[in-house]
C-alpha atoms as a PDB file:
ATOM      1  CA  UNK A   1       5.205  25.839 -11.749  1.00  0.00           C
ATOM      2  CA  UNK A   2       3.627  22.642 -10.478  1.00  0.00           C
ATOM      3  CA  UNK A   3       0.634  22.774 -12.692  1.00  0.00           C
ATOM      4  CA  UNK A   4      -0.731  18.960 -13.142  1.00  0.00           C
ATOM      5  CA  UNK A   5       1.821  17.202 -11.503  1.00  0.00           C
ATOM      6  CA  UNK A   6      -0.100  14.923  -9.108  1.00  0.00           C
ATOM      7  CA  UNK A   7       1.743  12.412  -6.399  1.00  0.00           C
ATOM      8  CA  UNK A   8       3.847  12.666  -4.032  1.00  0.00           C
ATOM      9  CA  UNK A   9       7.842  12.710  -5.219  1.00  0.00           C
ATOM     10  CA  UNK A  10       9.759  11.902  -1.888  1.00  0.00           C
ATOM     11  CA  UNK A  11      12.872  13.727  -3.279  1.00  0.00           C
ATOM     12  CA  UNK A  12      13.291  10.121  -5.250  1.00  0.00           C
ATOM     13  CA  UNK A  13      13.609   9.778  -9.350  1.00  0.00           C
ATOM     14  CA  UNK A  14      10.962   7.906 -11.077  1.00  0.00           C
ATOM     15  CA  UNK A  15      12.189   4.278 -10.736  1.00  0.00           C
ATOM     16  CA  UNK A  16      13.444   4.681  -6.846  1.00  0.00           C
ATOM     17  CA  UNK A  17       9.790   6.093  -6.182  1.00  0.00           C
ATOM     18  CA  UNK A  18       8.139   2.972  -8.556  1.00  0.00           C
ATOM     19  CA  UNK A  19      10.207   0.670  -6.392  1.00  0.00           C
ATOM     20  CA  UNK A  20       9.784   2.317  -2.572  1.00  0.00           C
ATOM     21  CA  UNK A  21       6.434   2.221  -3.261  1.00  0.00           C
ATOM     22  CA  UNK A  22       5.959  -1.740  -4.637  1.00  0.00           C
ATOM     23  CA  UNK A  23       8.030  -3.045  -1.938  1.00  0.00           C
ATOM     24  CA  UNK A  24       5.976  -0.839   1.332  1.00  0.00           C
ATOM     25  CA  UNK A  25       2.521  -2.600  -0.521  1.00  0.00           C
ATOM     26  CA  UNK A  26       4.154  -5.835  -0.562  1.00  0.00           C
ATOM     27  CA  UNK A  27       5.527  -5.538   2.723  1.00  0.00           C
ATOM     28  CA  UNK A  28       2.039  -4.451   4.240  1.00  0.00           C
ATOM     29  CA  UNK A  29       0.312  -7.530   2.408  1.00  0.00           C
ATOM     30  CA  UNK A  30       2.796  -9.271   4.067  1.00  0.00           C
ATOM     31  CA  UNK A  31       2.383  -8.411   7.433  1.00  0.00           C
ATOM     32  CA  UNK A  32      -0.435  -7.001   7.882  1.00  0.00           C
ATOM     33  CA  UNK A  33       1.308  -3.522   8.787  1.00  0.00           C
ATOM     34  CA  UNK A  34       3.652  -1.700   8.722  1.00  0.00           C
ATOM     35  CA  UNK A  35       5.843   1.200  10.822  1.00  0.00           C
ATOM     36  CA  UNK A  36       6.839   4.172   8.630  1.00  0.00           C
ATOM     37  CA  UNK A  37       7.545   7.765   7.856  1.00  0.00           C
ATOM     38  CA  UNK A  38       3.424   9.744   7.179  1.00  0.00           C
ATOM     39  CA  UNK A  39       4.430  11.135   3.872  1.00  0.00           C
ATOM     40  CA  UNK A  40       5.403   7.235   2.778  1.00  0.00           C
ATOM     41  CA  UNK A  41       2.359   6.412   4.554  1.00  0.00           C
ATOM     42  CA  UNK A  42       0.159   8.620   2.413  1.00  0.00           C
ATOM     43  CA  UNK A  43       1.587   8.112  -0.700  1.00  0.00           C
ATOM     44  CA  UNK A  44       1.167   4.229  -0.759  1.00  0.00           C
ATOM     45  CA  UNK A  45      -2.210   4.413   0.932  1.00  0.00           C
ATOM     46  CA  UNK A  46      -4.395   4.654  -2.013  1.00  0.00           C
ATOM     47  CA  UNK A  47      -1.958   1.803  -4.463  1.00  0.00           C
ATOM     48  CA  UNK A  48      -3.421  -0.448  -1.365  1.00  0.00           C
ATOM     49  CA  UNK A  49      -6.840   0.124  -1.321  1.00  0.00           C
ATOM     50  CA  UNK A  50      -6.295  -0.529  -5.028  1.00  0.00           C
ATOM     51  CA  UNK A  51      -5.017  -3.330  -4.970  1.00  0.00           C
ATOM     52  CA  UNK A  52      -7.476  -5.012  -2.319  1.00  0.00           C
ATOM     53  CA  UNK A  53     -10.608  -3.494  -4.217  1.00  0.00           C
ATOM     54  CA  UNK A  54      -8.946  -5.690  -7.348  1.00  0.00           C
ATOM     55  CA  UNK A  55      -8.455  -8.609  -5.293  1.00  0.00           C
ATOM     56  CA  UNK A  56     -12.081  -8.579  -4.260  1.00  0.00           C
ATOM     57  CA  UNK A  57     -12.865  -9.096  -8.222  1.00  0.00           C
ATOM     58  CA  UNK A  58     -10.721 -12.209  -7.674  1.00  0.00           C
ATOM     59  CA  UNK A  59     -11.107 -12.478 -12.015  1.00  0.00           C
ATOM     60  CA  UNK A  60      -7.801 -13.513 -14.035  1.00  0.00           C
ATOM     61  CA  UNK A  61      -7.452 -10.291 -15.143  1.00  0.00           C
ATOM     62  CA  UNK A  62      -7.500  -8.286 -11.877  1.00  0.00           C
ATOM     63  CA  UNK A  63      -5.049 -11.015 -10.831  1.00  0.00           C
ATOM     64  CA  UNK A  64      -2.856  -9.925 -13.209  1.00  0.00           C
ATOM     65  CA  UNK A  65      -3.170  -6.084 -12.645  1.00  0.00           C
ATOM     66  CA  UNK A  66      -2.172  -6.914  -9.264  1.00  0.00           C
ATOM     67  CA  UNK A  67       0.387  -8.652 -10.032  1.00  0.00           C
ATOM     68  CA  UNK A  68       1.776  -5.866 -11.800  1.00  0.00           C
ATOM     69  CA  UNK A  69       2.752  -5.018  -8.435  1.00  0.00           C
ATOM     70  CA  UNK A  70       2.219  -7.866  -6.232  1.00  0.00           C
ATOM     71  CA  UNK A  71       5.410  -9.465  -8.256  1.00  0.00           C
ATOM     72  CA  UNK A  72       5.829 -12.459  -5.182  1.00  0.00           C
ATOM     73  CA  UNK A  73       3.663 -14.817  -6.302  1.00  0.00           C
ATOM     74  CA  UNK A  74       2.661 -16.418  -2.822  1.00  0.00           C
ATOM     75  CA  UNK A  75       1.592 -12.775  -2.026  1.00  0.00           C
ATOM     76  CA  UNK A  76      -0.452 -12.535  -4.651  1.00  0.00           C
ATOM     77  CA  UNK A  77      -2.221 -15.861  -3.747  1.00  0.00           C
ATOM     78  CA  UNK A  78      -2.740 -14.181   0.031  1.00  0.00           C
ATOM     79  CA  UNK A  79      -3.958 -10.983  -1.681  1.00  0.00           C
ATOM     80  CA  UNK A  80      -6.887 -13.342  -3.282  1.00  0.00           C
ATOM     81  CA  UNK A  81      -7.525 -15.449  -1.486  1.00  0.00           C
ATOM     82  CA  UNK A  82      -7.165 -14.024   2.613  1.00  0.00           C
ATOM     83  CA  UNK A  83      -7.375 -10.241   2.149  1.00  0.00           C
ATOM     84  CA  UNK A  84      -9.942 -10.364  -0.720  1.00  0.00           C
ATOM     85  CA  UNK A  85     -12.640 -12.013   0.572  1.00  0.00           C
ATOM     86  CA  UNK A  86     -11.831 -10.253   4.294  1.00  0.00           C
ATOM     87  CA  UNK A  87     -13.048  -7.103   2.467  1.00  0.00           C
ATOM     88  CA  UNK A  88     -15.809  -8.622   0.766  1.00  0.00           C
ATOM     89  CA  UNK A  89     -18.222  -6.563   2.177  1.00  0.00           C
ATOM     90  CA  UNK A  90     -16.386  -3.342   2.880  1.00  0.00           C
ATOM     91  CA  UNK A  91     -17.189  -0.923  -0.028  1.00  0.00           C
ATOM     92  CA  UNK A  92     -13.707   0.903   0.941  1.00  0.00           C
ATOM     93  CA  UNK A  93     -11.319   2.078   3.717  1.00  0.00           C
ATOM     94  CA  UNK A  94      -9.638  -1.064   4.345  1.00  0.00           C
ATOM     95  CA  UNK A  95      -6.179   0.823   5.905  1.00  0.00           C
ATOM     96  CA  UNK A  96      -5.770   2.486   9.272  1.00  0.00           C
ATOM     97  CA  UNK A  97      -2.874   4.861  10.387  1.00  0.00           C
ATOM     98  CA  UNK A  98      -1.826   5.178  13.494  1.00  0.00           C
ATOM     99  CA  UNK A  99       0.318   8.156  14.286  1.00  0.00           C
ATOM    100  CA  UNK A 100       2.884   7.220  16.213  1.00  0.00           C
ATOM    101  CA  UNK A 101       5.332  10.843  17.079  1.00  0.00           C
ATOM    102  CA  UNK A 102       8.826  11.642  15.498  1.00  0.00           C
ATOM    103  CA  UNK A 103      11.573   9.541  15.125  1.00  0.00           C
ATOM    104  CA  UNK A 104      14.212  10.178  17.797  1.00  0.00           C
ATOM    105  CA  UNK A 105      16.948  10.376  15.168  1.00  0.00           C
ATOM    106  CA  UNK A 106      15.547  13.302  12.610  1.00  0.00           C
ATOM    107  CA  UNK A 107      12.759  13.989  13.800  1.00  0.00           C
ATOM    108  CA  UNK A 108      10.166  12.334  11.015  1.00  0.00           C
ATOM    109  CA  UNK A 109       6.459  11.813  11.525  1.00  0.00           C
ATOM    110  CA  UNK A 110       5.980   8.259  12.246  1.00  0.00           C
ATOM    111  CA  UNK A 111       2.857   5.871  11.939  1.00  0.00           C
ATOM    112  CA  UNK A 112       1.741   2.782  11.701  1.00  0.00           C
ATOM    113  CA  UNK A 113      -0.437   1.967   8.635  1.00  0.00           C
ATOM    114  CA  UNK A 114      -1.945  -1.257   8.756  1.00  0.00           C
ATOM    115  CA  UNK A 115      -5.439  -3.729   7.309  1.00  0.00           C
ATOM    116  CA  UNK A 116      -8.661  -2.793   9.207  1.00  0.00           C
ATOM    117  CA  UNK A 117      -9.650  -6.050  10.479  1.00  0.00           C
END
């Protein structure tokens, strides 16, 4: 029975999941967006809007919350100090997707999630 168990697995053991889903937030701080599967999508969706409600804090210790995951250090100083105060006034929803169709090879539901601007 799944009773409890909350998140989304991705057929992946604990650390591969931990991992997938710290490098697709650091990518997307990165860049601004990024193109991937909509289960992927969904599951990192809410660790960003997080992370950019604690870089709106902009305090030492949401710095270092974020940086928990943020582990790039000139990220982090983009996460506070471009994407924070972008979002300053935004009480939430600061990603979009954009569904994109399958993926010619197998078939996957694509999108594009990316920063509201």
């Amino acid at each position: 029975m799944r009773h409890a168990v909350a998140g989304r697995h991705l057929k992946r053991d604990k650390g591969a999941r931990q991992a997938l889903f710290r490098n697709l937030v650091n990518d997307l701080i990165r860049h601004g967006r990024i193109e991937t599967t909509e289960a992927k999508a969904r599951a990192i969706r809410s660790d960003a809007e997080k992370i950019i409600t604690l870089a709106k804090k902009s305090d030492v210790n949401a710095r270092r919350q974020a940086g928990r995951t943020v582990s790039d250090p000139e990220l982090l100083k983009k996460l506070f100090e471009e994407i924070g105060p972008r979002f300053a006034e935004r009480p939430g929803g600061y990603t979009r997707m954009v569904k994109l169709g399958p993926r010619q090879g197998d078939a996957a539901r694509m999108v594009i999630l990316e920063l509201v601007q």
